[in-house]
PDB file of N, CA and C in Angstrom:
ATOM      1  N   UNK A   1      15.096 -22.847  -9.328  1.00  0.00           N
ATOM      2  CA  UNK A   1      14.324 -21.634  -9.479  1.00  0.00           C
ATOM      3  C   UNK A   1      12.908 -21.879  -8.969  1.00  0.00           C
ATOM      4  N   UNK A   2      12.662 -20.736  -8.469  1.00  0.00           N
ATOM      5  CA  UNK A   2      11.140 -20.745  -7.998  1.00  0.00           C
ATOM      6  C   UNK A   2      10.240 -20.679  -8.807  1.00  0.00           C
ATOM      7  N   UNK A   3       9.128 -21.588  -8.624  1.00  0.00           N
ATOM      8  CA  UNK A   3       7.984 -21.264 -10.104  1.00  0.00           C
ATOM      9  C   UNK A   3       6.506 -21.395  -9.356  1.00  0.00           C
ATOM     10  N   UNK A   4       5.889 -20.229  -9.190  1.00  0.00           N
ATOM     11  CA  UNK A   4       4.292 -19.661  -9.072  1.00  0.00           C
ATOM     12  C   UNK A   4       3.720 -20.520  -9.809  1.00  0.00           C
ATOM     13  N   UNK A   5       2.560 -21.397  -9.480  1.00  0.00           N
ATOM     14  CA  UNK A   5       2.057 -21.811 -10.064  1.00  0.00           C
ATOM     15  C   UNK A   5       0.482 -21.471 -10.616  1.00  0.00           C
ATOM     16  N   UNK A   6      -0.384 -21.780 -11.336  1.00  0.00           N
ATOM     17  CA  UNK A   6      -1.751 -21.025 -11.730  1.00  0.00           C
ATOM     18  C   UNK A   6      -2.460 -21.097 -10.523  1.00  0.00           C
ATOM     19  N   UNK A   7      -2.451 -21.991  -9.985  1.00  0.00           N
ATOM     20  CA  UNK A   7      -3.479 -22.036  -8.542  1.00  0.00           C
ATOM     21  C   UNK A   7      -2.721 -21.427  -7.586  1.00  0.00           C
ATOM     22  N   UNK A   8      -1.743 -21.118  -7.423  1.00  0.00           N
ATOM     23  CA  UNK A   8      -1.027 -20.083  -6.540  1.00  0.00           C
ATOM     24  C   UNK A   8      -1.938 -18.419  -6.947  1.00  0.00           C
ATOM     25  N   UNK A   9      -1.436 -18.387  -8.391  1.00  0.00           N
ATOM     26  CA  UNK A   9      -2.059 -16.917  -9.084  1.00  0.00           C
ATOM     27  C   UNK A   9      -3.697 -16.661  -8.743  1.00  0.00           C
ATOM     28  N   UNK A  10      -4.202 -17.895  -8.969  1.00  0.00           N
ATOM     29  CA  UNK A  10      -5.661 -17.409  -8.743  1.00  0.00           C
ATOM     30  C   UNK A  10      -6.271 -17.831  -7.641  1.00  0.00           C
ATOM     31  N   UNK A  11      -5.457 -17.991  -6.574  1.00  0.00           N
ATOM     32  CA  UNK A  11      -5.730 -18.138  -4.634  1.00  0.00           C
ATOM     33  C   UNK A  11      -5.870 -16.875  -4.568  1.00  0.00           C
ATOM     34  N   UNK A  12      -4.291 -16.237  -5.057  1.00  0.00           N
ATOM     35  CA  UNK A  12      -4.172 -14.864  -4.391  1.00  0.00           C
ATOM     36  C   UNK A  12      -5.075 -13.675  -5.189  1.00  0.00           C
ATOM     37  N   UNK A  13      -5.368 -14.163  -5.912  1.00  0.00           N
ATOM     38  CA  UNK A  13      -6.367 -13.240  -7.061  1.00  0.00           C
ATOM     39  C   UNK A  13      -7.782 -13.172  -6.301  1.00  0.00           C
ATOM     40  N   UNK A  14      -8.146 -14.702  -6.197  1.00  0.00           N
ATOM     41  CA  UNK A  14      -9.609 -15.021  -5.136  1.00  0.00           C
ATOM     42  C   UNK A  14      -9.394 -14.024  -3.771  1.00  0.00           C
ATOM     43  N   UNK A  15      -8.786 -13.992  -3.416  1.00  0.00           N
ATOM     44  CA  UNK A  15      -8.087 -12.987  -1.725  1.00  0.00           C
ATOM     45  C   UNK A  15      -8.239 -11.687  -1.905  1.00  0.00           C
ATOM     46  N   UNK A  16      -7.124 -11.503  -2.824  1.00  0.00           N
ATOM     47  CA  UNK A  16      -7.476  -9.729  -3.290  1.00  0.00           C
ATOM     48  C   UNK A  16      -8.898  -9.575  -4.069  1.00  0.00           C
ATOM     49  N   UNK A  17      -9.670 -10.329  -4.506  1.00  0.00           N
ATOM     50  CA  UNK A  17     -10.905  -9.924  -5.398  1.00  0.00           C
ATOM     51  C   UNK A  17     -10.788  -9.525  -6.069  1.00  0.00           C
ATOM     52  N   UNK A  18      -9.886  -9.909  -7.051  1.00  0.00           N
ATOM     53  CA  UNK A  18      -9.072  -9.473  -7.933  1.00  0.00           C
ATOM     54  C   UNK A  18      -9.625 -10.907  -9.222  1.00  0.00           C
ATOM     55  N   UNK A  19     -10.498  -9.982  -9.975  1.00  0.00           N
ATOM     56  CA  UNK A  19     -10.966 -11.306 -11.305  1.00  0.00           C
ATOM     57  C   UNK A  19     -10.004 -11.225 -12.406  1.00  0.00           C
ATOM     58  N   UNK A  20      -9.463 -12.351 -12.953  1.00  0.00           N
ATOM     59  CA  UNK A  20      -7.983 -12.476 -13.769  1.00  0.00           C
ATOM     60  C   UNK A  20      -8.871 -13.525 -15.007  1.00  0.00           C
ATOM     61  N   UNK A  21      -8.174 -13.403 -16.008  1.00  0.00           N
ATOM     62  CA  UNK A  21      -9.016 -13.853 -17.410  1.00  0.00           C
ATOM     63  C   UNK A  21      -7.899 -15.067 -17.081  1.00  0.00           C
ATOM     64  N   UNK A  22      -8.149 -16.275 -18.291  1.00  0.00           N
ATOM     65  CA  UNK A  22      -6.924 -17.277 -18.566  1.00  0.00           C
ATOM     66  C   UNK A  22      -5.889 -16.835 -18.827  1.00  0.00           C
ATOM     67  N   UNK A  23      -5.564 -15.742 -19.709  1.00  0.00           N
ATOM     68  CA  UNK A  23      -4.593 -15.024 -20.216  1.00  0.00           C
ATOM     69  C   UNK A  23      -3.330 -14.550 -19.444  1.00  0.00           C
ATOM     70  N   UNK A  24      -4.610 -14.051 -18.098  1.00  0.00           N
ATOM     71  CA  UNK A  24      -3.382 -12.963 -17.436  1.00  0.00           C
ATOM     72  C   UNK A  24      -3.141 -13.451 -15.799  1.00  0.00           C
ATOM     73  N   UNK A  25      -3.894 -15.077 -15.608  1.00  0.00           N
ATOM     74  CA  UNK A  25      -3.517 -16.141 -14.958  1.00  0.00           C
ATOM     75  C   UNK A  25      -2.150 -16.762 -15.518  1.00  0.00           C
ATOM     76  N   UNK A  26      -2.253 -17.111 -17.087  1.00  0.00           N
ATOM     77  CA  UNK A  26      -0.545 -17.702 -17.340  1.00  0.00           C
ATOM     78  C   UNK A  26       0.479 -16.654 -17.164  1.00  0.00           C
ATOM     79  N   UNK A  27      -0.308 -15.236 -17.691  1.00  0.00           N
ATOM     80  CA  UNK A  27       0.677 -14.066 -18.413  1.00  0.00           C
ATOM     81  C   UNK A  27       1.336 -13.430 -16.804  1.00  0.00           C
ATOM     82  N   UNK A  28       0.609 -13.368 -15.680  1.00  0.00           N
ATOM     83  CA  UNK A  28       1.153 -13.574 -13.821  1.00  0.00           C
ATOM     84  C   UNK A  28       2.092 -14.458 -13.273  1.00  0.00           C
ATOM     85  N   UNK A  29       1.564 -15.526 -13.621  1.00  0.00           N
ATOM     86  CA  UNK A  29       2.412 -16.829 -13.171  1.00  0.00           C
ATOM     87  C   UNK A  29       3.581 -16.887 -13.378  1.00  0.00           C
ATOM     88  N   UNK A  30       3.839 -16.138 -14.870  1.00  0.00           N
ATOM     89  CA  UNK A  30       5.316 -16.572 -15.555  1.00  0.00           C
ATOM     90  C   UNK A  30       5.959 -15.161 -14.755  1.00  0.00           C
ATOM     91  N   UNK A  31       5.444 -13.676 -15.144  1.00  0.00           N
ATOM     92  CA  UNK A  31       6.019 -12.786 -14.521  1.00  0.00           C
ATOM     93  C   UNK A  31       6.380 -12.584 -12.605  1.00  0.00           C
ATOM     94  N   UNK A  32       5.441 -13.513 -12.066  1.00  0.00           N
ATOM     95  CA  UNK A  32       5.685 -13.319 -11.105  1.00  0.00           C
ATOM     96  C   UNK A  32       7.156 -14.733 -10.317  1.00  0.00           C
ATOM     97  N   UNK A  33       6.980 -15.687 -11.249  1.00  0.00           N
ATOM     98  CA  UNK A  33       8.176 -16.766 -11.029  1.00  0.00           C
ATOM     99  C   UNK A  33       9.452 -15.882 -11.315  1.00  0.00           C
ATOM    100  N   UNK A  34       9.798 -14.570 -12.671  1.00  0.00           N
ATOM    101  CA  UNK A  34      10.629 -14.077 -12.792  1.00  0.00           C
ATOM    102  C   UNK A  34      11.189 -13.244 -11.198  1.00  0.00           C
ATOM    103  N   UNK A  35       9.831 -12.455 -11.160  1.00  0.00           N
ATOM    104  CA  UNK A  35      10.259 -11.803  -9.633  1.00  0.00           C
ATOM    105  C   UNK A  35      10.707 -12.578  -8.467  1.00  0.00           C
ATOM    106  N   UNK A  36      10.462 -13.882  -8.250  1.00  0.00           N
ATOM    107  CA  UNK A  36      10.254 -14.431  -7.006  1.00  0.00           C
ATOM    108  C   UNK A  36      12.109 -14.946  -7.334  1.00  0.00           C
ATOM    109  N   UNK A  37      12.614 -15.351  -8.664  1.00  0.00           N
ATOM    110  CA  UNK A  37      13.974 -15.712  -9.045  1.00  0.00           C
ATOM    111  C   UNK A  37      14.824 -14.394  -9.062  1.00  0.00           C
ATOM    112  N   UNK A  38      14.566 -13.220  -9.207  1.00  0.00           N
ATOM    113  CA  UNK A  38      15.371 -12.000  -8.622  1.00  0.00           C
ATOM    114  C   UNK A  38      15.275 -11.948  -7.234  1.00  0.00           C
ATOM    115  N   UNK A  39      14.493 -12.185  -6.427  1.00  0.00           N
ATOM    116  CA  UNK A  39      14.902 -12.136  -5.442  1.00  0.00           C
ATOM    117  C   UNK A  39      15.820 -13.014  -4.424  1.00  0.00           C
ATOM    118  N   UNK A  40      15.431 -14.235  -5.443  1.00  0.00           N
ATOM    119  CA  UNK A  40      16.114 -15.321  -4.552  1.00  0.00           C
ATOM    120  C   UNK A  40      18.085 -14.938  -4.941  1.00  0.00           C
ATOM    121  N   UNK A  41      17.892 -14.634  -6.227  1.00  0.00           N
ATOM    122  CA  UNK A  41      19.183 -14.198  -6.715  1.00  0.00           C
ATOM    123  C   UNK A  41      20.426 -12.603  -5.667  1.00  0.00           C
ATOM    124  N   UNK A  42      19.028 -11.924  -5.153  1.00  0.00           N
ATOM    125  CA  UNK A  42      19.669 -10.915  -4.218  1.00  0.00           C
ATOM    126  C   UNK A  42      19.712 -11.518  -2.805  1.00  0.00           C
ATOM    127  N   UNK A  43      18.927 -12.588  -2.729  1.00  0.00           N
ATOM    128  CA  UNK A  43      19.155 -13.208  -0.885  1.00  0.00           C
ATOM    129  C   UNK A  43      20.952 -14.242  -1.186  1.00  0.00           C
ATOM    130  N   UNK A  44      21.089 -14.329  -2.341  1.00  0.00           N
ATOM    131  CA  UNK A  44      22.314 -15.582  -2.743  1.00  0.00           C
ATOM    132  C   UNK A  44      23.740 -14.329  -1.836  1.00  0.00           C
ATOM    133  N   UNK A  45      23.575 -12.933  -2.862  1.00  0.00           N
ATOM    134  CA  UNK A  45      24.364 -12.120  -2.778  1.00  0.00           C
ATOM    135  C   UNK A  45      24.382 -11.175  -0.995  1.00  0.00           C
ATOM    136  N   UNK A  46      23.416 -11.341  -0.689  1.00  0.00           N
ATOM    137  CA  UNK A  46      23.192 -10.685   0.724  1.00  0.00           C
ATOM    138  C   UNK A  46      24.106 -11.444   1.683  1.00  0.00           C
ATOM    139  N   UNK A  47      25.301 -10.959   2.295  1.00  0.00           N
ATOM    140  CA  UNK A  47      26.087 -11.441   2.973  1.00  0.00           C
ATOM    141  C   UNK A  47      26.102 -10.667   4.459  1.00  0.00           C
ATOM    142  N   UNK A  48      26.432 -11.489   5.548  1.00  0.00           N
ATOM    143  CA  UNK A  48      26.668 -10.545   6.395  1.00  0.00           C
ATOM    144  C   UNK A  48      27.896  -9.162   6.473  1.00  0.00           C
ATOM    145  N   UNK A  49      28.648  -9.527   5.681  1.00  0.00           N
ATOM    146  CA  UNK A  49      29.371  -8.375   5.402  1.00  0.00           C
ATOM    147  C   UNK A  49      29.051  -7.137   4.372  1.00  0.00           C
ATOM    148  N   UNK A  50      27.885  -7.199   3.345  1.00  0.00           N
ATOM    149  CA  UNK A  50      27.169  -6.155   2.975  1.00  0.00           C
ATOM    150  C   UNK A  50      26.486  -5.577   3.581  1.00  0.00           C
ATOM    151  N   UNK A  51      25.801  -4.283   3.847  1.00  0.00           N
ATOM    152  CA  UNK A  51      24.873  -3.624   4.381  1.00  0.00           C
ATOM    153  C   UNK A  51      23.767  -3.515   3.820  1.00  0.00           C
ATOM    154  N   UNK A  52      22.562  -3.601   4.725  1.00  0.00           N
ATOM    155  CA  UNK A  52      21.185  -3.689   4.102  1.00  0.00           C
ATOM    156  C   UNK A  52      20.666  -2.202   3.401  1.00  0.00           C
ATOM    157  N   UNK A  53      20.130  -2.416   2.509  1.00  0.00           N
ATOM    158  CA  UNK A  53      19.941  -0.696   1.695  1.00  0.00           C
ATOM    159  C   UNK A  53      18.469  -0.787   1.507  1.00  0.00           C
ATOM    160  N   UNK A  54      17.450   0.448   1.665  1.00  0.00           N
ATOM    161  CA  UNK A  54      16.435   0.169   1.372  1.00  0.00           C
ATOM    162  C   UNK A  54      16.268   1.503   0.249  1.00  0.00           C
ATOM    163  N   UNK A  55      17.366   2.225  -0.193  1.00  0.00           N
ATOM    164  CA  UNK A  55      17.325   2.972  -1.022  1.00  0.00           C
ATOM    165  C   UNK A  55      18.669   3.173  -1.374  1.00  0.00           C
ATOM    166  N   UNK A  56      19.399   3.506  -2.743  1.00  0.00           N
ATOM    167  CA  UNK A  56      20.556   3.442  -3.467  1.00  0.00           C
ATOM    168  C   UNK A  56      21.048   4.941  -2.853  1.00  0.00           C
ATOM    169  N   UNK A  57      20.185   5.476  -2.641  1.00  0.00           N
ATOM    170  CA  UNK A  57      20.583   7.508  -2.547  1.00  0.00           C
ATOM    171  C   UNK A  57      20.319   7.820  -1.046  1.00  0.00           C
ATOM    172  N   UNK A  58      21.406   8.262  -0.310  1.00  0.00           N
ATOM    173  CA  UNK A  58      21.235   8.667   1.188  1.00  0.00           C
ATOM    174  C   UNK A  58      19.702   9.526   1.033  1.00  0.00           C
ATOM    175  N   UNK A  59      18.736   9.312   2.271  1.00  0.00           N
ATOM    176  CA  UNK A  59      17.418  10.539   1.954  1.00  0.00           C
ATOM    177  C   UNK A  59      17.045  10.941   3.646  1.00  0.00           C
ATOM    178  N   UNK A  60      16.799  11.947   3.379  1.00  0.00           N
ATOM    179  CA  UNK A  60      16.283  12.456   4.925  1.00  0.00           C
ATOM    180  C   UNK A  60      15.327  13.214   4.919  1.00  0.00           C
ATOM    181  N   UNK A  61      14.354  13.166   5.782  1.00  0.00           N
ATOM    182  CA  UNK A  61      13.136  13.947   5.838  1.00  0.00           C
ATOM    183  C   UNK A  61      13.771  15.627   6.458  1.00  0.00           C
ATOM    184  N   UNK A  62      12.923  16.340   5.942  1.00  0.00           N
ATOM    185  CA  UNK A  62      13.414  18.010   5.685  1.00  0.00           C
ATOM    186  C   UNK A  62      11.512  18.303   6.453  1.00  0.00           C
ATOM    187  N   UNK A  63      12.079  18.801   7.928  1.00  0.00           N
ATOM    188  CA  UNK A  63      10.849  19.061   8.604  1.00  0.00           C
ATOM    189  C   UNK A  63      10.880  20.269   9.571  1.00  0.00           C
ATOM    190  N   UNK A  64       9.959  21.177   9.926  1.00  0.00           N
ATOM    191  CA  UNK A  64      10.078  22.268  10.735  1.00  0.00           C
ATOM    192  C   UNK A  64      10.073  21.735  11.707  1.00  0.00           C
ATOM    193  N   UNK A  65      10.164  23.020  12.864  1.00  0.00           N
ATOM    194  CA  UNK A  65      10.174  22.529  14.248  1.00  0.00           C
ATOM    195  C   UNK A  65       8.680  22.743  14.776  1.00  0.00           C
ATOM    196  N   UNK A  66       8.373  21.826  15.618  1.00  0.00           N
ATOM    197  CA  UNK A  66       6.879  21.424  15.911  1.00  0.00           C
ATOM    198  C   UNK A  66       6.905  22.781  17.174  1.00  0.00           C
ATOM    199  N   UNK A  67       5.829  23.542  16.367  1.00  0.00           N
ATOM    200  CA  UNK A  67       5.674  25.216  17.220  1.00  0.00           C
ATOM    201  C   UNK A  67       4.207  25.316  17.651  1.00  0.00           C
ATOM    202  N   UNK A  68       3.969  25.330  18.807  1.00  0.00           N
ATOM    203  CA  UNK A  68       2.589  24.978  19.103  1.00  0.00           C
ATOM    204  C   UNK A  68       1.640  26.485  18.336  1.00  0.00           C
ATOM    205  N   UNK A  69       0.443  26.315  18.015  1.00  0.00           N
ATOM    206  CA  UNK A  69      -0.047  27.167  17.626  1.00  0.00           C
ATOM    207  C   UNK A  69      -1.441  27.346  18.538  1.00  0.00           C
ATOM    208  N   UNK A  70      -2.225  28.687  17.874  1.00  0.00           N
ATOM    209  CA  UNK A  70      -3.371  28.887  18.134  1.00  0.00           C
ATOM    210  C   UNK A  70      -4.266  27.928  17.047  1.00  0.00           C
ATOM    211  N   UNK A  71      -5.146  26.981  17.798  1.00  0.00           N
ATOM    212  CA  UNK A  71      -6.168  26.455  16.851  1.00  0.00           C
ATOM    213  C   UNK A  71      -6.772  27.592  16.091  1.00  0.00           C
ATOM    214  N   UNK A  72      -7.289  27.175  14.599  1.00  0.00           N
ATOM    215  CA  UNK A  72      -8.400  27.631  14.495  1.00  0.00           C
ATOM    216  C   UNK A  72      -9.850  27.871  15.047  1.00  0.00           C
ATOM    217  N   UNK A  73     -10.782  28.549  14.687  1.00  0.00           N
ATOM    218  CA  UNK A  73     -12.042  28.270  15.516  1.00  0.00           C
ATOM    219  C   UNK A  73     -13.177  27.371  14.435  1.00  0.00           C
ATOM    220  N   UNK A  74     -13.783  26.740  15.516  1.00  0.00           N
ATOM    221  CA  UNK A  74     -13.974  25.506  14.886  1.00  0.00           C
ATOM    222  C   UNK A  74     -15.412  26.378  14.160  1.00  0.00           C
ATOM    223  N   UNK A  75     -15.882  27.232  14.452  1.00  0.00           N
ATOM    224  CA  UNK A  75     -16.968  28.050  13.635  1.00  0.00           C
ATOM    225  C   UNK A  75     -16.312  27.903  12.129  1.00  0.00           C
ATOM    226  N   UNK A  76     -14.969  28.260  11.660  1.00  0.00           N
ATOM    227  CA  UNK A  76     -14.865  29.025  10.856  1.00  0.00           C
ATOM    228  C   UNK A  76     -14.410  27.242  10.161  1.00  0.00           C
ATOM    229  N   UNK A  77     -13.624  26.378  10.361  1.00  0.00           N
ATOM    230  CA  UNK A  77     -13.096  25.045   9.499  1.00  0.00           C
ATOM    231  C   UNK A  77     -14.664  24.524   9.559  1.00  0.00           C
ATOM    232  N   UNK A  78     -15.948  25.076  10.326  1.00  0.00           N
ATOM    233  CA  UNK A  78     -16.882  24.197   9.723  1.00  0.00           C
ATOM    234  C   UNK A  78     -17.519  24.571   8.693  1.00  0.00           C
ATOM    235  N   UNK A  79     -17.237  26.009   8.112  1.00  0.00           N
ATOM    236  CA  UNK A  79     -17.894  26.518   7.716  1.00  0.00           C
ATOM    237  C   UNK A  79     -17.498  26.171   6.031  1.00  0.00           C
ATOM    238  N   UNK A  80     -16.292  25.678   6.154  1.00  0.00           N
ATOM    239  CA  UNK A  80     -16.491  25.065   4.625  1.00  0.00           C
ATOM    240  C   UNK A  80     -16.302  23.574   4.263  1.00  0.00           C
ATOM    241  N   UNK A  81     -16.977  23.195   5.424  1.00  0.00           N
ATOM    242  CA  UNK A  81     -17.381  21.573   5.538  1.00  0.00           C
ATOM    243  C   UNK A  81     -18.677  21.536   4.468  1.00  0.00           C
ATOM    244  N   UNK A  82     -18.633  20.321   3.816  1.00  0.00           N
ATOM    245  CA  UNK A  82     -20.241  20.339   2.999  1.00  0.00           C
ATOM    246  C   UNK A  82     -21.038  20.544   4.055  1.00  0.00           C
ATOM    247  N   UNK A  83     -21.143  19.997   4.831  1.00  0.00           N
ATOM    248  CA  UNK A  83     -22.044  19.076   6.032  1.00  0.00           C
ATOM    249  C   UNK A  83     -21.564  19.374   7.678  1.00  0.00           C
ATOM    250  N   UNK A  84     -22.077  20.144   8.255  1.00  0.00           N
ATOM    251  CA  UNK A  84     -21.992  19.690   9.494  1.00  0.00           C
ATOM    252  C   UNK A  84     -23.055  19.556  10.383  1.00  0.00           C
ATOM    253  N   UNK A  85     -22.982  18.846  11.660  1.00  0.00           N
ATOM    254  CA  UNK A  85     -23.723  18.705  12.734  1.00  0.00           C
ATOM    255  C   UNK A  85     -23.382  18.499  14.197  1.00  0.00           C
ATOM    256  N   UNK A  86     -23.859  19.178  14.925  1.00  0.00           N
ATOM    257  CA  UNK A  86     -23.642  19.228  16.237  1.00  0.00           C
ATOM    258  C   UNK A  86     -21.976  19.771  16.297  1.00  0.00           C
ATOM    259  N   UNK A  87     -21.622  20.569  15.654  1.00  0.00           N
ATOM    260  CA  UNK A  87     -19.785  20.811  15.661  1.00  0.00           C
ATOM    261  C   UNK A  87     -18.650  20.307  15.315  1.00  0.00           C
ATOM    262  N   UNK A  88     -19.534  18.938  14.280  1.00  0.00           N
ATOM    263  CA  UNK A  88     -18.623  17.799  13.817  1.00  0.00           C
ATOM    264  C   UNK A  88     -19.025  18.471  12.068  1.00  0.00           C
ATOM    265  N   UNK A  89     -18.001  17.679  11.613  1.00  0.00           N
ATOM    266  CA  UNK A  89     -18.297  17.343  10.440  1.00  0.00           C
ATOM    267  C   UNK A  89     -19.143  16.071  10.199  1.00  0.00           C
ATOM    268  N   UNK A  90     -19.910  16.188   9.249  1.00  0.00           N
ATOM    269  CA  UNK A  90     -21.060  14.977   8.961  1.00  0.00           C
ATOM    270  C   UNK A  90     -20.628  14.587   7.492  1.00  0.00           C
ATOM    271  N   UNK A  91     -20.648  13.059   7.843  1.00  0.00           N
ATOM    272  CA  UNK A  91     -20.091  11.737   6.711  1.00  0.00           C
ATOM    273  C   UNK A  91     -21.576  10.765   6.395  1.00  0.00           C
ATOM    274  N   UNK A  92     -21.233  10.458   5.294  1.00  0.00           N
ATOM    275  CA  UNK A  92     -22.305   9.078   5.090  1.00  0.00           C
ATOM    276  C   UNK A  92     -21.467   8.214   5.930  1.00  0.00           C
ATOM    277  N   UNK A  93     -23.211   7.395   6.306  1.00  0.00           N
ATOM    278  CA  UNK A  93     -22.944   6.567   7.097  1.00  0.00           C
ATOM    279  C   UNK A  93     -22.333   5.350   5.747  1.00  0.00           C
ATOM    280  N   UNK A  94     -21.387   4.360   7.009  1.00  0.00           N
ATOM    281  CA  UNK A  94     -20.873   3.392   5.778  1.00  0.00           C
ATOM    282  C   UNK A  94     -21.042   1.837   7.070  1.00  0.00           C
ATOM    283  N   UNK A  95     -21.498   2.372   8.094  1.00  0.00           N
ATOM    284  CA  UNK A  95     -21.810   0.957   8.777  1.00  0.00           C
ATOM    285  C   UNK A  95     -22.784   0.122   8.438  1.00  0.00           C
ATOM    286  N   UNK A  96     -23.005  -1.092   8.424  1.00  0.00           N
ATOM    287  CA  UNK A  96     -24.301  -1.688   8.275  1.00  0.00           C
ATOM    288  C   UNK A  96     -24.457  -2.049   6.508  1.00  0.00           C
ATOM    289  N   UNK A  97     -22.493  -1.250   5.508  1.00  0.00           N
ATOM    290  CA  UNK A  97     -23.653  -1.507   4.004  1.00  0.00           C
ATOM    291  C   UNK A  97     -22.369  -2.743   4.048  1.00  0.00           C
ATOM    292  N   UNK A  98     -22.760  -3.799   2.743  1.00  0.00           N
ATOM    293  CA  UNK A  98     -22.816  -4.561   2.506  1.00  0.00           C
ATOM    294  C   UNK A  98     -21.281  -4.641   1.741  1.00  0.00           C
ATOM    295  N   UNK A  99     -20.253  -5.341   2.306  1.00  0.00           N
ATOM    296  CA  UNK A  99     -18.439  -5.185   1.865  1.00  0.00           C
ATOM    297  C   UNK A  99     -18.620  -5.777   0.398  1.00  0.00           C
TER     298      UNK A  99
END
């Protein structure tokens, strides 16, 4: 069986920026060794003679037919923009701040 270890948990914790107490460093480790042993348990059973499923229930996307239209005028979608300028919509700037 596969087993996550604490410095595994809090690499990937350090990565995501993700701050984890002692608690929920052991209380990860153990839940995530469970997950990593279900899966190894469905790669045992995955045969080339099963088919790969990425959902139990047949599903299909339910979509119209792509009908070209008349745009709107851009007077009128700016007009319930908070903010516009020059014919754009206007955003805070987010270049230059600090990740």
């Amino acid at each position: 069986m596969s087993t996550i270890s604490r410095h595994e948990v809090v690499r990937v914790a350090a990565l995501a920026r993700i701050e984890l107490t002692e608690a929920e460093i052991d209380r990860l480790a153990g839940e995530l060794a469970v997950i990593a042993a279900a899966v190894a348990r469905v790669s045992e059973v995955a045969t080339p003679d099963v088919p790969a499923t990425s959902h139990p229930i047949p599903m299909w996307n339910v979509m119209r037919d792509d009908v070209p239209v008349e745009p709107l005028p851009v007077d009128e979608i700016l007009a319930a923009a908070p903010e516009a300028f020059e014919g754009r919509f206007a955003v805070p700037q987010i270049l230059g701040e600090d990740a």
